[in-house]
N, C-alpha and C. Protein backbone atom coordinates (compact mmCIF):
# COMPACT_ATOMS: atom_id res chain seq x y z
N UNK A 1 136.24 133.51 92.62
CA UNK A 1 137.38 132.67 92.90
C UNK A 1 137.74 131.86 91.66
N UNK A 2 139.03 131.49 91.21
CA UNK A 2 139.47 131.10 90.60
C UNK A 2 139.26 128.90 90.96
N UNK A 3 138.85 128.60 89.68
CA UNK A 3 138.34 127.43 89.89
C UNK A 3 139.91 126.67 89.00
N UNK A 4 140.20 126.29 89.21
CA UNK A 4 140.91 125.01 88.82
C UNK A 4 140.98 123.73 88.12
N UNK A 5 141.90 123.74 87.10
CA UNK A 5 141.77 122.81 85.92
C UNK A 5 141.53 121.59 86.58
N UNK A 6 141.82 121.01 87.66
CA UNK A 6 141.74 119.62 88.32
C UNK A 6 140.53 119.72 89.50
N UNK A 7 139.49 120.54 89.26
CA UNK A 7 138.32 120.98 90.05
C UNK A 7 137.73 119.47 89.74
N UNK A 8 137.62 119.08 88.36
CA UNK A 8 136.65 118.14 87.97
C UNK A 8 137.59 116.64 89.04
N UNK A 9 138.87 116.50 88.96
CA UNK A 9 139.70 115.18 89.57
C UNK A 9 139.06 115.16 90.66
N UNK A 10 139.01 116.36 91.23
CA UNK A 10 138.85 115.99 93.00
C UNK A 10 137.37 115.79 93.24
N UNK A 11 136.73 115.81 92.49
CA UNK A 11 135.11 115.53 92.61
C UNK A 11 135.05 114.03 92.39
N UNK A 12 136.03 113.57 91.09
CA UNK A 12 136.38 112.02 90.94
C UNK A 12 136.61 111.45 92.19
N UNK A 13 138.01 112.12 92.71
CA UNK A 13 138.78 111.44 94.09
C UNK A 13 137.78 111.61 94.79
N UNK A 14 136.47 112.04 95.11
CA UNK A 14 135.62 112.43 96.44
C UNK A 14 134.56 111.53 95.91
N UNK A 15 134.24 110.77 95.52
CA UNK A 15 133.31 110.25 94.77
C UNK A 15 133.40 108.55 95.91
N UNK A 16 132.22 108.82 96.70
CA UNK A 16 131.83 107.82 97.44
C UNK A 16 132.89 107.42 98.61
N UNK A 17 133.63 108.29 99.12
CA UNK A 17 135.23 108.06 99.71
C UNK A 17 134.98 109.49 100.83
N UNK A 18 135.30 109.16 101.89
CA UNK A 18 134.99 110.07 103.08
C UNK A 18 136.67 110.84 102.94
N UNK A 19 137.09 112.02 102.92
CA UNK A 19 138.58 112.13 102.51
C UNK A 19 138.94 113.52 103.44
N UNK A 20 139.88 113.93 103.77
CA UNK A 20 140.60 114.93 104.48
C UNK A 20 140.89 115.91 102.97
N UNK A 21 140.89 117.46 103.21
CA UNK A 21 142.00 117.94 102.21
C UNK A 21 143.00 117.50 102.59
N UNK A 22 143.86 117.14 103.23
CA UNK A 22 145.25 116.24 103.06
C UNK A 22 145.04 115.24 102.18
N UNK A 23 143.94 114.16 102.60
CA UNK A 23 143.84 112.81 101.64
C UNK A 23 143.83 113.59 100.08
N UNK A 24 142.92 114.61 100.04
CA UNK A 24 142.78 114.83 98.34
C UNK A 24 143.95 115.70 97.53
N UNK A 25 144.38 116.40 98.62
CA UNK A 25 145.85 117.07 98.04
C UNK A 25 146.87 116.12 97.56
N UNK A 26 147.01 114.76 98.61
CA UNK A 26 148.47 113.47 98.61
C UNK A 26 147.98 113.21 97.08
N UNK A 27 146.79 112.95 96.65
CA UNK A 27 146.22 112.51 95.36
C UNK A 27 146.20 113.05 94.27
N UNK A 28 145.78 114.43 94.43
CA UNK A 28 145.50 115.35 93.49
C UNK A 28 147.10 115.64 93.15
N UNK A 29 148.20 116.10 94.11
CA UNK A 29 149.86 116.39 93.77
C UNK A 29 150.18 115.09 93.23
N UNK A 30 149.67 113.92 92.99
CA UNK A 30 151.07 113.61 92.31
C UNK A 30 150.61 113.30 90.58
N UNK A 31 149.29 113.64 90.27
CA UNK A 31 149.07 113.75 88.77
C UNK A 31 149.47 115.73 88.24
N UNK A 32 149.11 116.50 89.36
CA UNK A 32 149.64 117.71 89.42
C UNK A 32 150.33 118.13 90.47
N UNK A 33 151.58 117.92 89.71
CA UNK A 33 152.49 118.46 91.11
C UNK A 33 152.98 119.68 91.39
N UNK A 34 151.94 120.71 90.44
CA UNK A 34 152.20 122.31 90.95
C UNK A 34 151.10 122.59 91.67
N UNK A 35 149.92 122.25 91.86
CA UNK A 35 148.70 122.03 92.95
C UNK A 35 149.16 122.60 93.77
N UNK A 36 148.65 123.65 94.50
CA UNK A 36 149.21 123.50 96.29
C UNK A 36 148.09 123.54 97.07
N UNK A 37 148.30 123.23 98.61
CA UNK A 37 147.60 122.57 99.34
C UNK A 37 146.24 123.49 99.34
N UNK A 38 146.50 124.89 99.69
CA UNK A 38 145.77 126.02 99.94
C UNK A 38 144.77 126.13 98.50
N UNK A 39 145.12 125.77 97.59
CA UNK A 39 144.59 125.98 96.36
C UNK A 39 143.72 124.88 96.50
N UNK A 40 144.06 123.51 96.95
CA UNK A 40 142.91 122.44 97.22
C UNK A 40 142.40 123.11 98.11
N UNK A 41 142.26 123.45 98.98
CA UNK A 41 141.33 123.40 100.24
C UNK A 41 140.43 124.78 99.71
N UNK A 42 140.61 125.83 99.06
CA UNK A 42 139.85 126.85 98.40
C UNK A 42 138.62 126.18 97.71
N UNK A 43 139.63 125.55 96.67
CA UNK A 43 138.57 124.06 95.76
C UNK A 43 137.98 123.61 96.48
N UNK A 44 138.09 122.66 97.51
CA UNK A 44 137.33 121.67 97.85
C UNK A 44 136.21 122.92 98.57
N UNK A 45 136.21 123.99 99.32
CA UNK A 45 135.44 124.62 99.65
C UNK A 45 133.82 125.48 99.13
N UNK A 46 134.96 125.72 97.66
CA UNK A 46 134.34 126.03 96.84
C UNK A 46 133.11 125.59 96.07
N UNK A 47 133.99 123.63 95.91
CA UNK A 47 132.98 122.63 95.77
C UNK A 47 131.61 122.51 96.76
N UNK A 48 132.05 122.66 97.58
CA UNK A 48 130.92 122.52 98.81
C UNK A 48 130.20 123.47 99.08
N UNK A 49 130.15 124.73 98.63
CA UNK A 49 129.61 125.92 98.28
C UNK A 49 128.40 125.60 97.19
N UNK A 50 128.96 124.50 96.19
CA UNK A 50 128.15 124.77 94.99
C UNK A 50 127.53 123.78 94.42
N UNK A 51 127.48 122.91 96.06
CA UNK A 51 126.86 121.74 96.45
C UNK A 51 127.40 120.15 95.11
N UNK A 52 128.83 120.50 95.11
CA UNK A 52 129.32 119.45 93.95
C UNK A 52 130.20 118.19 95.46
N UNK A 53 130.08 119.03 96.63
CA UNK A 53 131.06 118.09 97.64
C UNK A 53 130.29 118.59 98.43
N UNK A 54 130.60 117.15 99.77
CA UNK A 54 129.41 117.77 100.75
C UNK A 54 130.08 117.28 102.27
N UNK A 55 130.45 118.36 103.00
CA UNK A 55 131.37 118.44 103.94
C UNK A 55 130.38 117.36 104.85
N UNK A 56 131.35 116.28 104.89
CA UNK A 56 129.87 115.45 105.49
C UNK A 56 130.36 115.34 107.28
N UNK A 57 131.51 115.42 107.96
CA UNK A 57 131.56 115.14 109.45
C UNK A 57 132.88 115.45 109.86
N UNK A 58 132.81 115.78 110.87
CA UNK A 58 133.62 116.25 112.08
C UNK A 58 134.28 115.14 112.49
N UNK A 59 135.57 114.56 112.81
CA UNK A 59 135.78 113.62 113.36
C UNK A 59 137.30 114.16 114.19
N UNK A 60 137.03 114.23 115.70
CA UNK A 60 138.18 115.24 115.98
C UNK A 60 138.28 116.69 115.40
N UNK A 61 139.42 117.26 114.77
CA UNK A 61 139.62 118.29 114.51
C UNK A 61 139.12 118.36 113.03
N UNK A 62 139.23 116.99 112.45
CA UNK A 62 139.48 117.03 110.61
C UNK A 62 138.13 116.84 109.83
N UNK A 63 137.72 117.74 109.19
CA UNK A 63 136.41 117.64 107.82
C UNK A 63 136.69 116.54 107.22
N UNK A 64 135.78 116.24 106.80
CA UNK A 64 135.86 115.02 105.31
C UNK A 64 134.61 115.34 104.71
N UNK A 65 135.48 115.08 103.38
CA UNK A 65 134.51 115.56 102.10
C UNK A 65 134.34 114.26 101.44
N UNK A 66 133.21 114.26 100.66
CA UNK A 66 132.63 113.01 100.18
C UNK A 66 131.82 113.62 98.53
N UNK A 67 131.67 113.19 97.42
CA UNK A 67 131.18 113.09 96.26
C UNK A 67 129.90 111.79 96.81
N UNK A 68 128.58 112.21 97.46
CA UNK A 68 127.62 111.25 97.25
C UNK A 68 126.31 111.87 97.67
N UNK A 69 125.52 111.58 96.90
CA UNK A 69 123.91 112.30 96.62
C UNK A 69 122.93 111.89 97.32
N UNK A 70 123.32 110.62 97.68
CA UNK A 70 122.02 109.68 98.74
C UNK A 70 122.17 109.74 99.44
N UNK A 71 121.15 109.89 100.32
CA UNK A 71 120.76 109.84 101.25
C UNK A 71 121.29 108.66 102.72
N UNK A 72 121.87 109.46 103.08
CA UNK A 72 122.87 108.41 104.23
C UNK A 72 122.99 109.11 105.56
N UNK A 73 123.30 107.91 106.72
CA UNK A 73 123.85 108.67 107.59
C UNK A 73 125.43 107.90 107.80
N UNK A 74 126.48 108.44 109.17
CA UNK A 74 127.71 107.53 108.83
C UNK A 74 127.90 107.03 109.88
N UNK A 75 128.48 105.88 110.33
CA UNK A 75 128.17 105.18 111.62
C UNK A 75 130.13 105.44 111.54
N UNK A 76 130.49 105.96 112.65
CA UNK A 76 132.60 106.08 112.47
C UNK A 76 132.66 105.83 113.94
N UNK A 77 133.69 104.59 113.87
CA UNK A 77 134.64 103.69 114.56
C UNK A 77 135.27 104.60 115.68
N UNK A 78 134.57 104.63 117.09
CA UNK A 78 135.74 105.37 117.78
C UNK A 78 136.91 105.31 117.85
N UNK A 79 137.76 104.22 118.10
CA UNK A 79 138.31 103.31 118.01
C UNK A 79 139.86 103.93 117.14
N UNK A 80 139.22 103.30 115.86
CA UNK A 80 139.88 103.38 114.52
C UNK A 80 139.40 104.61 113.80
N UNK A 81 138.50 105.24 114.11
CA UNK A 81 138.15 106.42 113.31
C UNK A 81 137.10 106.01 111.75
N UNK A 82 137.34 105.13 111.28
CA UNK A 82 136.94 104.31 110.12
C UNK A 82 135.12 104.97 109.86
N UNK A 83 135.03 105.20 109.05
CA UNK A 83 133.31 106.25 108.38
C UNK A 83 132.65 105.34 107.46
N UNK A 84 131.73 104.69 107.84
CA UNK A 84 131.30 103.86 106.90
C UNK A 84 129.51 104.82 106.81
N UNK A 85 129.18 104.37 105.13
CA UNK A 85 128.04 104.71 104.82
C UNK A 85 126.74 103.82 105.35
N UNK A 86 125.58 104.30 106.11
CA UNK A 86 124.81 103.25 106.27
C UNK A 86 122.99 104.18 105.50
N UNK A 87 122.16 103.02 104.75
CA UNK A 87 121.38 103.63 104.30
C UNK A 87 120.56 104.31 105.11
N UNK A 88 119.74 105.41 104.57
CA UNK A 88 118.72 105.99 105.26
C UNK A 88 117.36 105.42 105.49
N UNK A 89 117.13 104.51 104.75
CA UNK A 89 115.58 103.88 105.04
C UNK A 89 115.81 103.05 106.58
N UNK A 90 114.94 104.12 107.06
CA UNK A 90 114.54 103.31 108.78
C UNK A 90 113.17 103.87 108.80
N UNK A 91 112.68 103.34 109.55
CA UNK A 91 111.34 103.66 109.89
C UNK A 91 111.26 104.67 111.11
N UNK A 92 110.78 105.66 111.17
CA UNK A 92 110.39 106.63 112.47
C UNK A 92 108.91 106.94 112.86
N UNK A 93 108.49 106.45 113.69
CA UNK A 93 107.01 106.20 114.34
C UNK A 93 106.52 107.54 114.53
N UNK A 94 105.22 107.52 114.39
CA UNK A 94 103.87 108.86 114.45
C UNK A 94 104.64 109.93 114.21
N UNK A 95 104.84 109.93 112.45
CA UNK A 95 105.32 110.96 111.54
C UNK A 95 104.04 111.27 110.62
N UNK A 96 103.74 112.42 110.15
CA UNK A 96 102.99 112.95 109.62
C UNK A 96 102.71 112.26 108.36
N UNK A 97 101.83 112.49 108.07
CA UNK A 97 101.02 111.57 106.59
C UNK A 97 101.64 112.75 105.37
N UNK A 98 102.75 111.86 104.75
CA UNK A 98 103.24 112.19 103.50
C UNK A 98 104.20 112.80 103.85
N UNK A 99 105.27 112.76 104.90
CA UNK A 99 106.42 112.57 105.35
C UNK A 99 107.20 112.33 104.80
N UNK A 100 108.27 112.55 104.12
CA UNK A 100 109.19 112.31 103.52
C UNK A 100 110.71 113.18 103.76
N UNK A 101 111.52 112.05 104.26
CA UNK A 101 113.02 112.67 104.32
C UNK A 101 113.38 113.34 103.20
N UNK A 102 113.93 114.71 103.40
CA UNK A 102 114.53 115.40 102.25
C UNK A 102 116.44 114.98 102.58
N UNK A 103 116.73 114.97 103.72
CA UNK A 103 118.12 115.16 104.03
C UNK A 103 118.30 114.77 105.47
N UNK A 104 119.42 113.58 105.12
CA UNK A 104 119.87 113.51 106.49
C UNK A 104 121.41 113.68 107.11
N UNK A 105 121.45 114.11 108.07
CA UNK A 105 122.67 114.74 108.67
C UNK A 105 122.54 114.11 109.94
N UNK A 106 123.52 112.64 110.07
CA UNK A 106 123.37 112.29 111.05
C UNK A 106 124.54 111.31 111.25
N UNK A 107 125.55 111.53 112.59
CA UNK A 107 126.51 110.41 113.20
C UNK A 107 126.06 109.82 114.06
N UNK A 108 126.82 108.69 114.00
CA UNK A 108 126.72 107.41 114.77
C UNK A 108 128.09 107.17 115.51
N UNK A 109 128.40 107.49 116.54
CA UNK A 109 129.60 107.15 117.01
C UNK A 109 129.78 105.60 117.84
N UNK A 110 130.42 104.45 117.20
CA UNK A 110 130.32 103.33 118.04
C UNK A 110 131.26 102.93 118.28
N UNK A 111 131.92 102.05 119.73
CA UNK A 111 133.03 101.23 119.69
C UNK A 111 132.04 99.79 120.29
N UNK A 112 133.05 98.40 119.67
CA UNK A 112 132.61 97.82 120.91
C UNK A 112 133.35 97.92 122.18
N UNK A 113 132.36 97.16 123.10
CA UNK A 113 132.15 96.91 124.22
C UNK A 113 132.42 95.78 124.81
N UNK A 114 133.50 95.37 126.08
CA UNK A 114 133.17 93.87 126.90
C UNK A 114 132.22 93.69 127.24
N UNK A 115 131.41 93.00 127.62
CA UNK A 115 129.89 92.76 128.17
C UNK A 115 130.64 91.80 129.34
């Protein structure tokens, strides 16, 4: 597949930012405005293939891609939809001696509540 002179931008634009290919296309078209959408979404796929983007969650129908290496899970706003990063250090009880998280893949879906 043909990789793209603005391969490196959208790794920028994905860089700590939960994003739609829509969000990175609106971004990526207006410094290149011969880009087309299909050509991002190849890219961004591609990226995530070659572990440079990392298709991090489902929310409804729409992916979001993210540029980030640590270790996280994402707690997203029923509500508002809103994806925030929360760290991975928690503690998990009668785990094996020398245990160590390699990767976590994990949502948090919250709204509040009246009590």
């Amino acid at each position: 597949m043909k990789i793209h002179y603005y391969t490196e931008e959208i790794i920028k634009i994905c860089d700590c930012q939960h994003l739609t290919v829509e969000d990175i296309y609106d971004k990526i078209s207006k410094k290149y405005p011969e880009a087309g959408k299909s050509s991002i979404y190849r890219n961004v796929e591609e990226l995530v293939n070659k572990w440079d983007l990392v298709k991090v969650i489902w929310v409804g129908k729409k992916a979001y891609f993210e540029k980030n290496k640590w270790n996280h899970f994402h707690l997203i706003d029923k509500n508002t939809g809103e994806i925030m990063d929360m760290d991975h250090c928690f503690v998990l009880p009668n785990l094996p001696e020398n245990f160590k998280i390699s990767e976590v893949d994990l949502k948090v879906f919250w709204e509040f509540v009246n009590v």
